[in-house]
PDB file of N, CA and C in Angstrom:
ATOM      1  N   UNK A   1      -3.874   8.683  10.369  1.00  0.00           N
ATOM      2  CA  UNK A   1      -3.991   8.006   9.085  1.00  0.00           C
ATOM      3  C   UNK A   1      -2.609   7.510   8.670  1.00  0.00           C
ATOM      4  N   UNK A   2      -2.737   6.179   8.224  1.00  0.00           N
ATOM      5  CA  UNK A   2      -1.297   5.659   7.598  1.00  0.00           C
ATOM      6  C   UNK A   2      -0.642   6.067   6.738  1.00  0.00           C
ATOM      7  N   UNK A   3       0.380   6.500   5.881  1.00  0.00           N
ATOM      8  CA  UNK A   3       0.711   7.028   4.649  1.00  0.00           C
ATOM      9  C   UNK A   3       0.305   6.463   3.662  1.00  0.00           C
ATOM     10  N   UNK A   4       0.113   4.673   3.910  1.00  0.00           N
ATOM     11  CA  UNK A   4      -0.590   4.085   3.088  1.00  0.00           C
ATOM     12  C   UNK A   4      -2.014   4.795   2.842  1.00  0.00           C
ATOM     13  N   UNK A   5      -2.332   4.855   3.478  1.00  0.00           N
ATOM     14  CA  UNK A   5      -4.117   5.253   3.307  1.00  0.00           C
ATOM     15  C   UNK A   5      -4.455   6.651   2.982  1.00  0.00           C
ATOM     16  N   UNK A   6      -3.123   7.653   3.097  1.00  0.00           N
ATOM     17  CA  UNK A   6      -3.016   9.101   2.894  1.00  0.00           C
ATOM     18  C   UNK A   6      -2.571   8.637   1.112  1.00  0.00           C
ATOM     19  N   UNK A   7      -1.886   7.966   1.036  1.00  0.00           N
ATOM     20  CA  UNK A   7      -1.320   7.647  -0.509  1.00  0.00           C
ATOM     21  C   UNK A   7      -2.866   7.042  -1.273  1.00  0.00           C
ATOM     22  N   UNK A   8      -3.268   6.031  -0.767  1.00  0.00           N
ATOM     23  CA  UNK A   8      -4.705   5.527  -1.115  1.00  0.00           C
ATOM     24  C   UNK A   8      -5.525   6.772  -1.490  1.00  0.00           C
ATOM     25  N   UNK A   9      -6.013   7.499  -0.438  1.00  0.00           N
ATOM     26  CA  UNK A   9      -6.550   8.674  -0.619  1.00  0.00           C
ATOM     27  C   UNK A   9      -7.087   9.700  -1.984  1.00  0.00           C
ATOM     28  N   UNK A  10      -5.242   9.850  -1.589  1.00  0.00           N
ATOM     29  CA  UNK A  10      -5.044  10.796  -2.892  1.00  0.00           C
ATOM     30  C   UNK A  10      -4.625  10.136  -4.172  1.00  0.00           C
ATOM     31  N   UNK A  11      -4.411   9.124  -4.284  1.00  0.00           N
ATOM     32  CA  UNK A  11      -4.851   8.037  -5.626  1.00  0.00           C
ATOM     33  C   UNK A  11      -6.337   8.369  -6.152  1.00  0.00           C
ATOM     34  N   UNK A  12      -7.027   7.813  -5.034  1.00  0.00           N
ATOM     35  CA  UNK A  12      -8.391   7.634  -5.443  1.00  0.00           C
ATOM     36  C   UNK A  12      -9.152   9.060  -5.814  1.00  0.00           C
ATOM     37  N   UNK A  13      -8.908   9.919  -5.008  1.00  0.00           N
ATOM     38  CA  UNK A  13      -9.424  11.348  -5.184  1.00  0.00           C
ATOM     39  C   UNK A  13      -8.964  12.032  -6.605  1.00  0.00           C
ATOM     40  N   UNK A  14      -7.462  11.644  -6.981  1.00  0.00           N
ATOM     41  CA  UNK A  14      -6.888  12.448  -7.948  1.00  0.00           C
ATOM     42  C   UNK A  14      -7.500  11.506  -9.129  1.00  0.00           C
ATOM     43  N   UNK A  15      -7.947  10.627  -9.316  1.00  0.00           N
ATOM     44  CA  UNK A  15      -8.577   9.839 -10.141  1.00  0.00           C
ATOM     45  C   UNK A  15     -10.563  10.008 -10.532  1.00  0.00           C
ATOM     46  N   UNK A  16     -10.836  10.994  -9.328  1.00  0.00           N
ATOM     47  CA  UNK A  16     -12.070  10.767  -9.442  1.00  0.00           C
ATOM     48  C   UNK A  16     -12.973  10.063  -8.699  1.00  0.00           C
ATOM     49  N   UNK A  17     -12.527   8.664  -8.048  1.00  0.00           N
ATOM     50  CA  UNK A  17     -12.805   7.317  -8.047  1.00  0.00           C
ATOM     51  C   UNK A  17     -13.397   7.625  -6.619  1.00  0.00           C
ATOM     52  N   UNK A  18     -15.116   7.479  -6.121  1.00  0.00           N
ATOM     53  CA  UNK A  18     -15.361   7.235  -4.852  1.00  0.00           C
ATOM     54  C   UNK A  18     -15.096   5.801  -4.136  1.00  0.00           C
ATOM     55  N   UNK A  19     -15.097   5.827  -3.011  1.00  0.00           N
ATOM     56  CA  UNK A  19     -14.805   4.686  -2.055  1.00  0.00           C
ATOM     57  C   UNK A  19     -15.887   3.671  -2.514  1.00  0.00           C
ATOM     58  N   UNK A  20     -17.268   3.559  -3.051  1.00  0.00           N
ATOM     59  CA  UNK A  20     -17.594   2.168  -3.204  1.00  0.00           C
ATOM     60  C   UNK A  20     -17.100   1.929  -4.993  1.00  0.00           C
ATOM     61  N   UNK A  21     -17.155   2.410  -5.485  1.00  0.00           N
ATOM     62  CA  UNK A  21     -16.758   2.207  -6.409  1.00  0.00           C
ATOM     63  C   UNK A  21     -15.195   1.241  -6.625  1.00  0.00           C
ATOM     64  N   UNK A  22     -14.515   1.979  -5.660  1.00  0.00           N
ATOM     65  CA  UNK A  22     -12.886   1.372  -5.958  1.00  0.00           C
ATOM     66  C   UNK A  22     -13.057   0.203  -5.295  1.00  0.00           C
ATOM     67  N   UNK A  23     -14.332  -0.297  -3.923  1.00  0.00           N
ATOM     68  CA  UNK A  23     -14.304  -1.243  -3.596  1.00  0.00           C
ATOM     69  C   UNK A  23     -14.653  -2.269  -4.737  1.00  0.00           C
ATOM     70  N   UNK A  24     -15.726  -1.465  -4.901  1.00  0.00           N
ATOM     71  CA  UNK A  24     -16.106  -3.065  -6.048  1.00  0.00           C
ATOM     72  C   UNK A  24     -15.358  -3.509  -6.868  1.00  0.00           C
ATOM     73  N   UNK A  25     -14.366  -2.783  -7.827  1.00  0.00           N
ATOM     74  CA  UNK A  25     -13.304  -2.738  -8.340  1.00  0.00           C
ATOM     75  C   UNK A  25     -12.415  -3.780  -8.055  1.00  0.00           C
ATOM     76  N   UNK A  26     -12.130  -3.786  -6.447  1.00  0.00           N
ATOM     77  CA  UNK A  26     -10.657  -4.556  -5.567  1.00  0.00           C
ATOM     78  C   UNK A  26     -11.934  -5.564  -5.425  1.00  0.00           C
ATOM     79  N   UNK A  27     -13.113  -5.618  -5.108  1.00  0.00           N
ATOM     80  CA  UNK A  27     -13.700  -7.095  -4.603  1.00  0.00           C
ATOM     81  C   UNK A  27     -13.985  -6.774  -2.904  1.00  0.00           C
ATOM     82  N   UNK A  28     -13.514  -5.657  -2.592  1.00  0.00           N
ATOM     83  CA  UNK A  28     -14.235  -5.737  -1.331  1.00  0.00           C
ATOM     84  C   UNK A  28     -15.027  -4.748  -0.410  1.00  0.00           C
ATOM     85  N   UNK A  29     -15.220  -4.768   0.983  1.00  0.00           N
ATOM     86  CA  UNK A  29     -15.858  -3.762   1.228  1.00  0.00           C
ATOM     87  C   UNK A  29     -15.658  -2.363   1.320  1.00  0.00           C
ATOM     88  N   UNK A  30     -16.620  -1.293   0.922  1.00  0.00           N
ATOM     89  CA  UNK A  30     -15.964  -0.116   1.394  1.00  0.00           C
ATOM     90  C   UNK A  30     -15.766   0.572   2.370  1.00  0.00           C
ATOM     91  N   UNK A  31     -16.285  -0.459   3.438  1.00  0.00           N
ATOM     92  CA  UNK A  31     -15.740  -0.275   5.031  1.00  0.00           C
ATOM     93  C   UNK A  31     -13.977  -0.757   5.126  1.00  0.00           C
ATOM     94  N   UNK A  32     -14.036  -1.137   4.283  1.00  0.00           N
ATOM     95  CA  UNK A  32     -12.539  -2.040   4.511  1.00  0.00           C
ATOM     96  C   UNK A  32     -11.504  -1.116   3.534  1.00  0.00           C
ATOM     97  N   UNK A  33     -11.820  -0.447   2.773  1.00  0.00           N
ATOM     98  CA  UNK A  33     -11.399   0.741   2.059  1.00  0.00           C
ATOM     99  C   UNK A  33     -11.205   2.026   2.925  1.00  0.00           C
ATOM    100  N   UNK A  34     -12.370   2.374   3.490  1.00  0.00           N
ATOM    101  CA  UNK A  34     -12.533   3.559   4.798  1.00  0.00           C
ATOM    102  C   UNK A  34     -11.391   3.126   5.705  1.00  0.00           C
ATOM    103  N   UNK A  35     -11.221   2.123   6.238  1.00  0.00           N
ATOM    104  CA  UNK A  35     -10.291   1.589   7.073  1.00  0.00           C
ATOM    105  C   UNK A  35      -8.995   1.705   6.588  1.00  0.00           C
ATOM    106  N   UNK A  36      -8.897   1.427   5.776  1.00  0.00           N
ATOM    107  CA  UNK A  36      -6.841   1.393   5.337  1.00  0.00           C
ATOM    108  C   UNK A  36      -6.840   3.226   5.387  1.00  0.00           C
ATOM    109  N   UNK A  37      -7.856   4.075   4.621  1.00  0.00           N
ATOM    110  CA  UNK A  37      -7.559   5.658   4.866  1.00  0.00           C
ATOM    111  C   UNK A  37      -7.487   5.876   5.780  1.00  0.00           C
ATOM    112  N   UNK A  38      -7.974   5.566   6.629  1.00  0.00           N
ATOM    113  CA  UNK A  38      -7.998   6.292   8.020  1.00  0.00           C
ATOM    114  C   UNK A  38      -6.994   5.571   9.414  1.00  0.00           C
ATOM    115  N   UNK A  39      -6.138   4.239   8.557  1.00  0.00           N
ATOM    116  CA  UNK A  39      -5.180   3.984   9.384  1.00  0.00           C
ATOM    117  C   UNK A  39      -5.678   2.768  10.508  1.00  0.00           C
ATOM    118  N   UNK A  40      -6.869   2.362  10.058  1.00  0.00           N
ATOM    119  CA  UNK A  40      -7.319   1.388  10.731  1.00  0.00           C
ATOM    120  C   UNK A  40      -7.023  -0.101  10.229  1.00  0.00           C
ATOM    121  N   UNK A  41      -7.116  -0.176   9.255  1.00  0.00           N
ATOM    122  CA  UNK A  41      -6.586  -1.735   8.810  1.00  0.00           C
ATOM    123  C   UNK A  41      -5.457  -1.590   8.252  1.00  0.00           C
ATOM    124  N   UNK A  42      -4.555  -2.688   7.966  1.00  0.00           N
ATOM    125  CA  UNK A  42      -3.713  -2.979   7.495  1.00  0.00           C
ATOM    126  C   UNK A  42      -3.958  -3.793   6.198  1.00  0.00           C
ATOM    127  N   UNK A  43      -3.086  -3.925   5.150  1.00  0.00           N
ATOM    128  CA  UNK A  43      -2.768  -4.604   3.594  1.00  0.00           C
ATOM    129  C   UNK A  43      -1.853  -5.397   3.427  1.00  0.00           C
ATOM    130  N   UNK A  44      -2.220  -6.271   2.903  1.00  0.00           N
ATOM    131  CA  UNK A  44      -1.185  -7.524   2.148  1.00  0.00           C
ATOM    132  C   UNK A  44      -0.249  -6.861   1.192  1.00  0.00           C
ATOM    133  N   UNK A  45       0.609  -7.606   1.028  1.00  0.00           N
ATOM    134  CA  UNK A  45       1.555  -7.259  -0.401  1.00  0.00           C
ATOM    135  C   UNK A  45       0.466  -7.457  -1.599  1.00  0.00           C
ATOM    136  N   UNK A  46       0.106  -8.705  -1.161  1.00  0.00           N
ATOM    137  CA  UNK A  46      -0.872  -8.894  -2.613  1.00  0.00           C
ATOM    138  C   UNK A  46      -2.029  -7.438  -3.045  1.00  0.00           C
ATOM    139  N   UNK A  47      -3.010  -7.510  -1.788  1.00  0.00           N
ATOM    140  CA  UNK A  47      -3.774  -6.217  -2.006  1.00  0.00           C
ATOM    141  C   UNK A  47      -3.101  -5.048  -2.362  1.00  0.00           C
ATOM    142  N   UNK A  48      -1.708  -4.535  -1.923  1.00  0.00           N
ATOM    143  CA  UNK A  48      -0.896  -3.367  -2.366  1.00  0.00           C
ATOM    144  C   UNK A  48      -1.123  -3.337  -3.625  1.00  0.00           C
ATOM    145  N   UNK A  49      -0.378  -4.962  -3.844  1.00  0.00           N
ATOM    146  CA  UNK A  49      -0.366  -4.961  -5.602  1.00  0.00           C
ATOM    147  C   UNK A  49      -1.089  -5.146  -6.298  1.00  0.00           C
ATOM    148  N   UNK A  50      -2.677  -4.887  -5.819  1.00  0.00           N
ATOM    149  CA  UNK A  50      -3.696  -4.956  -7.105  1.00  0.00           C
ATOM    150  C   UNK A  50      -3.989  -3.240  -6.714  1.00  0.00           C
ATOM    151  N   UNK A  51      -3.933  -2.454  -5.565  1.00  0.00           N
ATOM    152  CA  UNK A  51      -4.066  -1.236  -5.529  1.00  0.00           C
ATOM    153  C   UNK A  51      -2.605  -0.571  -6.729  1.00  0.00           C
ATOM    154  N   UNK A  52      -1.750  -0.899  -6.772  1.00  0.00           N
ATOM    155  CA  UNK A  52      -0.605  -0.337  -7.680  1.00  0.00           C
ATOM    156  C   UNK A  52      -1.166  -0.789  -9.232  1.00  0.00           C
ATOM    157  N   UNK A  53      -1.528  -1.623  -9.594  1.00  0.00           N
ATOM    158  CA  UNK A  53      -2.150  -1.914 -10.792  1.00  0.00           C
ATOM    159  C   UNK A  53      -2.967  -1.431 -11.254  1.00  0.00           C
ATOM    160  N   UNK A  54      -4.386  -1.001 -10.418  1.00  0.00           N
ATOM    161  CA  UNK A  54      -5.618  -0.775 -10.487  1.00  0.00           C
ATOM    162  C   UNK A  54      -4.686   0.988 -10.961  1.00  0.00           C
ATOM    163  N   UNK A  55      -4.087   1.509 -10.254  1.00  0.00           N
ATOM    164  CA  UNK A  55      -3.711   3.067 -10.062  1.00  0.00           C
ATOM    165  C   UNK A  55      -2.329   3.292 -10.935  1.00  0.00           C
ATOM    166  N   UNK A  56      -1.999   2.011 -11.589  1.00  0.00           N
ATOM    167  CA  UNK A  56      -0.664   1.926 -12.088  1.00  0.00           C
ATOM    168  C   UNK A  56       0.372   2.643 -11.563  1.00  0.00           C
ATOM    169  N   UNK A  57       0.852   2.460 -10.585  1.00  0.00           N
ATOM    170  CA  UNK A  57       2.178   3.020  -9.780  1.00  0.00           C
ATOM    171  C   UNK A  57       2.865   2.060  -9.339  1.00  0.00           C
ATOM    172  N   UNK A  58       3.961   2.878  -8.888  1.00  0.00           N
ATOM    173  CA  UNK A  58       5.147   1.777  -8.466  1.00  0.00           C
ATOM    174  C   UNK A  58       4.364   0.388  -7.231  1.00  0.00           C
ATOM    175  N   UNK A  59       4.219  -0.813  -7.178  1.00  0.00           N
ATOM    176  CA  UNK A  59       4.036  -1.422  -6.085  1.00  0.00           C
ATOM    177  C   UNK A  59       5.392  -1.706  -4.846  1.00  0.00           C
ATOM    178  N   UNK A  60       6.289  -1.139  -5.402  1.00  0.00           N
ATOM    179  CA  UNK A  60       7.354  -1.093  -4.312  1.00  0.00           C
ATOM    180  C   UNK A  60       7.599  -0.157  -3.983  1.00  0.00           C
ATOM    181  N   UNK A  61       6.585   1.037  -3.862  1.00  0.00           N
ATOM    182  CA  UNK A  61       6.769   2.346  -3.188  1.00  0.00           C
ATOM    183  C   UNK A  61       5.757   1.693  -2.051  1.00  0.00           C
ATOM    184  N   UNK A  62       4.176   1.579  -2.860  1.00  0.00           N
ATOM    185  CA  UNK A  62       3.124   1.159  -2.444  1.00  0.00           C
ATOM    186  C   UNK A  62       3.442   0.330  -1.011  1.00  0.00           C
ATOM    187  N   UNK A  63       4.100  -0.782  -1.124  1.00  0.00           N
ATOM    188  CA  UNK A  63       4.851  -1.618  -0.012  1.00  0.00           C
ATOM    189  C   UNK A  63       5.069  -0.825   0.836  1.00  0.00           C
ATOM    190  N   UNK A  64       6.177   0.144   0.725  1.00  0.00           N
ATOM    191  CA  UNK A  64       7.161   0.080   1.973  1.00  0.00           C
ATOM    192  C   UNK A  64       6.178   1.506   2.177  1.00  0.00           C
ATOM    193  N   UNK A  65       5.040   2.026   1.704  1.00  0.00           N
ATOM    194  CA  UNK A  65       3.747   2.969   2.403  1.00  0.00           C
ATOM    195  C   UNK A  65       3.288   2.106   3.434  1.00  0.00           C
ATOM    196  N   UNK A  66       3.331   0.540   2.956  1.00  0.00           N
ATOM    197  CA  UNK A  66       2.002  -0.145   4.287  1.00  0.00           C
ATOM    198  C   UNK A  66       3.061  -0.565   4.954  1.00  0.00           C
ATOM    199  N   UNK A  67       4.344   0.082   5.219  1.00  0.00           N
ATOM    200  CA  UNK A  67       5.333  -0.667   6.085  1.00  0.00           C
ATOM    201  C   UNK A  67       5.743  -2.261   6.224  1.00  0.00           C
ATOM    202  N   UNK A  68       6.474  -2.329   4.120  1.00  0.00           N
ATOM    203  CA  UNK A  68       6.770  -3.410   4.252  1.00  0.00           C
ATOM    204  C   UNK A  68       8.120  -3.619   3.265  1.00  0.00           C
ATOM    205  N   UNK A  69       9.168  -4.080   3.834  1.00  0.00           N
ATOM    206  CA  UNK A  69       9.999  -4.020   3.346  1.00  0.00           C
ATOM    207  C   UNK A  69      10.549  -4.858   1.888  1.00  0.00           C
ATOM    208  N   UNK A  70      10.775  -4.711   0.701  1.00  0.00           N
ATOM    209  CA  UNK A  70      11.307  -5.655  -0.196  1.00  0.00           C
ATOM    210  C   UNK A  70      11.648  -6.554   0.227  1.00  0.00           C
ATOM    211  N   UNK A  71      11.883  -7.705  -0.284  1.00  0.00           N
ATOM    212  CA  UNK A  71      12.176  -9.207   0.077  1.00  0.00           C
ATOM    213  C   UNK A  71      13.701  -8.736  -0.044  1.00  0.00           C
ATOM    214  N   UNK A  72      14.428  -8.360  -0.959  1.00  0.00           N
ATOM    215  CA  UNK A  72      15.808  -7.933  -1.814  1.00  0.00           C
ATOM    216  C   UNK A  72      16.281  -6.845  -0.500  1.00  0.00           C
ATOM    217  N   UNK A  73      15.498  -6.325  -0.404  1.00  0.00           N
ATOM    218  CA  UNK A  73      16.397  -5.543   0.471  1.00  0.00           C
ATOM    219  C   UNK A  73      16.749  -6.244   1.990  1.00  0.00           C
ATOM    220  N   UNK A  74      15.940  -6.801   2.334  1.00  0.00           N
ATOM    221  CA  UNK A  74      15.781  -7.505   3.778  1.00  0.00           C
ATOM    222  C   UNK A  74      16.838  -8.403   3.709  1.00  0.00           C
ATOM    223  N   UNK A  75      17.059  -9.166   2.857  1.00  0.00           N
ATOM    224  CA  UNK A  75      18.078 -10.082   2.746  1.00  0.00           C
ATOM    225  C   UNK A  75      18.890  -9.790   2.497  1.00  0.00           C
ATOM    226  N   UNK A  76      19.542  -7.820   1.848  1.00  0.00           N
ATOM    227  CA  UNK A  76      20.798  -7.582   2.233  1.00  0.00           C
ATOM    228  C   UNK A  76      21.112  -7.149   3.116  1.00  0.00           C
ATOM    229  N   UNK A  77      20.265  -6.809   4.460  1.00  0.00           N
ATOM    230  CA  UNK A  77      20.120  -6.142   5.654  1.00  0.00           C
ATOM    231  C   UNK A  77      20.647  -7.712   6.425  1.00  0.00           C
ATOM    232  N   UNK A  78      19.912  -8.559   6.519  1.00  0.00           N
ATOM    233  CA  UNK A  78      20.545  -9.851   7.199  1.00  0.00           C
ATOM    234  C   UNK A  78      21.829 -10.290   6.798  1.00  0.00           C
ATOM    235  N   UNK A  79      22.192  -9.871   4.935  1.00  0.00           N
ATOM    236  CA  UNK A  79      23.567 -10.891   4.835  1.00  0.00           C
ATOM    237  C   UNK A  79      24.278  -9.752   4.956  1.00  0.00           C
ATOM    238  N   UNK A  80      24.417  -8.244   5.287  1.00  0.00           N
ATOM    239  CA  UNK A  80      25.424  -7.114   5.782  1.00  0.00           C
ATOM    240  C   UNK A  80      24.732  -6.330   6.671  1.00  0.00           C
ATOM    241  N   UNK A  81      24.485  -6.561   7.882  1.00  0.00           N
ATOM    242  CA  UNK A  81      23.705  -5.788   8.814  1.00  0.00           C
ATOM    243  C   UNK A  81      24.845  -4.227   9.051  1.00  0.00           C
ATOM    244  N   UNK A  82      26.297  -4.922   8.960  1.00  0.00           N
ATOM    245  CA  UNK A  82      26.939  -3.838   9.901  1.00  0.00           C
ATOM    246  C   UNK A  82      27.062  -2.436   8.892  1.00  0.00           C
ATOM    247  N   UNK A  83      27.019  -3.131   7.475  1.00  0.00           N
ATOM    248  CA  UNK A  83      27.349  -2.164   6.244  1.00  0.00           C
ATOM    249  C   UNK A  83      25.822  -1.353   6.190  1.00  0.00           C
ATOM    250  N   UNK A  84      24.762  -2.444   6.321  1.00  0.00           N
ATOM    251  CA  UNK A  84      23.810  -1.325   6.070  1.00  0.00           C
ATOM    252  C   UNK A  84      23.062  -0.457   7.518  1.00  0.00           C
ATOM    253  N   UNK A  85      23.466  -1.017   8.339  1.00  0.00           N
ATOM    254  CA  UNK A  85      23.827   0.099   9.850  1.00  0.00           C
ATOM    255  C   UNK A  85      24.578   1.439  10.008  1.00  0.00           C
ATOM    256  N   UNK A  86      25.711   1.371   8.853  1.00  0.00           N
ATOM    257  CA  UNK A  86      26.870   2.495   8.855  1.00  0.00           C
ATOM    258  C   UNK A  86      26.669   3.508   7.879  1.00  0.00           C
TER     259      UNK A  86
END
């Protein structure tokens, strides 16, 4: 399971909230919900950020759960690779 979908998880559980329910919620299936828990699909930034809304939490934790880096940070990694290497 992804951390994303371990984080999903326990969002949804600590809320109450079953899997079709939160689908209908986001607009989609709850096969496609089952899937991000269990590490089978992958998420957009966008979908992160209606899951961080819907659950009100940080969406830039949320991100770098589905293995994705800030825009801000990436671009100080390219304009100082050696500083942020050391």
């Amino acid at each position: 399971m992804s951390t994303f979908g371990k984080q999903l998880r326990k969002l949804r559980i600590e809320r109450g909230i079953g899997i079709k329910p939160l689908a209908k919620k986001l607009k989609v299936s709850h096969t496609y919900i089952s899937h991000i828990e269990n590490g089978r699909a992958t998420v957009s930034n966008e979908f992160a950020s209606k899951i961080a809304s819907l659950f009100n939490v940080d969406k830039e934790e949320l991100n770098l759960l589905s293995g994705r880096v800030p825009k801000d940070v990436l671009m100080a990694f390219y304009k100082h690779p050696k500083e942020a290497l050391s």
